[in-house]
Protein backbone atom coordinates (compact mmCIF):
# COMPACT_ATOMS: atom_id res chain seq x y z
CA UNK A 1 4.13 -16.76 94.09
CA UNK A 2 2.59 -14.04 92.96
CA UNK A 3 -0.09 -13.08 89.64
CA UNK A 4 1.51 -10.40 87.06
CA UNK A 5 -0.28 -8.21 84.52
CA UNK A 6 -0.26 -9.82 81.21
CA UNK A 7 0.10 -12.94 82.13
CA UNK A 8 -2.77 -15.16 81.22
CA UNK A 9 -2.90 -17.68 83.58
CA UNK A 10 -5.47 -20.21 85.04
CA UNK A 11 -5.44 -18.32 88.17
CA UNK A 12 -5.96 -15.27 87.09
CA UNK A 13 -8.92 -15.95 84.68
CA UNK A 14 -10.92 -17.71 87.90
CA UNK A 15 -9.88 -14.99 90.41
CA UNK A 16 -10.75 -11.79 88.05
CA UNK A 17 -11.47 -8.21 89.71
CA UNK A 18 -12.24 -6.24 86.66
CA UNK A 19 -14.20 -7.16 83.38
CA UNK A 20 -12.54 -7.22 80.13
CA UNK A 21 -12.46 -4.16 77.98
CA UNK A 22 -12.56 -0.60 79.13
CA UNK A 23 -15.29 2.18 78.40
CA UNK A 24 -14.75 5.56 80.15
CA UNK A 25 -17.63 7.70 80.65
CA UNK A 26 -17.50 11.58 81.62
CA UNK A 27 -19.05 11.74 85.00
CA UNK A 28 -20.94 15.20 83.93
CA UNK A 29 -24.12 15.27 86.14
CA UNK A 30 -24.79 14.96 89.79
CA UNK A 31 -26.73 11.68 88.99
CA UNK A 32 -24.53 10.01 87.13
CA UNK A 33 -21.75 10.69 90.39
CA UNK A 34 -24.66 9.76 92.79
CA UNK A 35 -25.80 6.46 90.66
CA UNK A 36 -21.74 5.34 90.22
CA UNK A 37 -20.76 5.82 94.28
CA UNK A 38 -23.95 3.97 94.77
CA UNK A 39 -23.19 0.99 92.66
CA UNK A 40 -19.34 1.01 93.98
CA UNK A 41 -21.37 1.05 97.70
CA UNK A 42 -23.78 -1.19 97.41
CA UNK A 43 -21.29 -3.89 95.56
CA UNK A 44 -20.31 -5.65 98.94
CA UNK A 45 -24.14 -6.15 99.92
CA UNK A 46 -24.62 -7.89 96.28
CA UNK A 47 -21.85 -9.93 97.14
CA UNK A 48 -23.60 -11.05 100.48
CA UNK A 49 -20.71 -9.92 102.27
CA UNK A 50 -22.31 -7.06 104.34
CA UNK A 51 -25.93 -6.95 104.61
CA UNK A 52 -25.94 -2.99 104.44
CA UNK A 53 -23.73 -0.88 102.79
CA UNK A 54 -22.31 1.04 105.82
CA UNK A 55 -21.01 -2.09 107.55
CA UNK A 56 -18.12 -2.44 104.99
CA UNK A 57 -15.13 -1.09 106.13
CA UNK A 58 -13.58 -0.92 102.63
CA UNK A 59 -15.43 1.65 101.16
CA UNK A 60 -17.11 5.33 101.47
CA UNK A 61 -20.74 4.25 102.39
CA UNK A 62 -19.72 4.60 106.37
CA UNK A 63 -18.69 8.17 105.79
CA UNK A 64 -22.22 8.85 103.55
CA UNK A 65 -23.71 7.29 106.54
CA UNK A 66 -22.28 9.96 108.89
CA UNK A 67 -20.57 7.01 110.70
CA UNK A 68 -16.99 6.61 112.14
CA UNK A 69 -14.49 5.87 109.40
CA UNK A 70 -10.85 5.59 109.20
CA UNK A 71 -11.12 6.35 105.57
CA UNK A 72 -10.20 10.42 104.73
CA UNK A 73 -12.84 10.36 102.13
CA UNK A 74 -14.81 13.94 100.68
CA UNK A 75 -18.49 13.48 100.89
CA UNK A 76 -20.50 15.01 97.43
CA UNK A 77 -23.94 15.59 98.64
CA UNK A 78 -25.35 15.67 95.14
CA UNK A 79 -29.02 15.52 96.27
């Protein structure tokens, strides 16, 4: 069993990971960089599934942090 893009189904209307519709933005400033991988880092806290950023495993915030990660991420410092 298994969900395909495409398909509308009940399932995957409940279960959605992305919004609908699409709106790319040119990431042309250090802030606008800095304010997106802070959104993307701070998602699992909003979620209450971490209470700080760096304790999920999942994304870049542990290597921001200067913490052990197994994730071969590039750190921007972008002030």
């Amino acid at each position: 069993m298994g969900l395909y893009l495409g398909h509308k189904t009940q399932m995957s209307t409940k279960y959605k990971v992305w919004q609908n519709g699409y709106h790319a933005e040119m990431a042309v400033s250090g802030w606008f960089i800095k304010q997106k991988v802070q959104y993307i880092h701070n998602n699992p806290v909003v979620q209450k599934i971490v209470t700080a950023p760096e304790h999920y495993v999942f994304n870049s915030a542990r290597n921001y942090a200067e913490l052990e990660n197994e994730l071969g991420v590039t750190v921007l410092f972008l002030g």
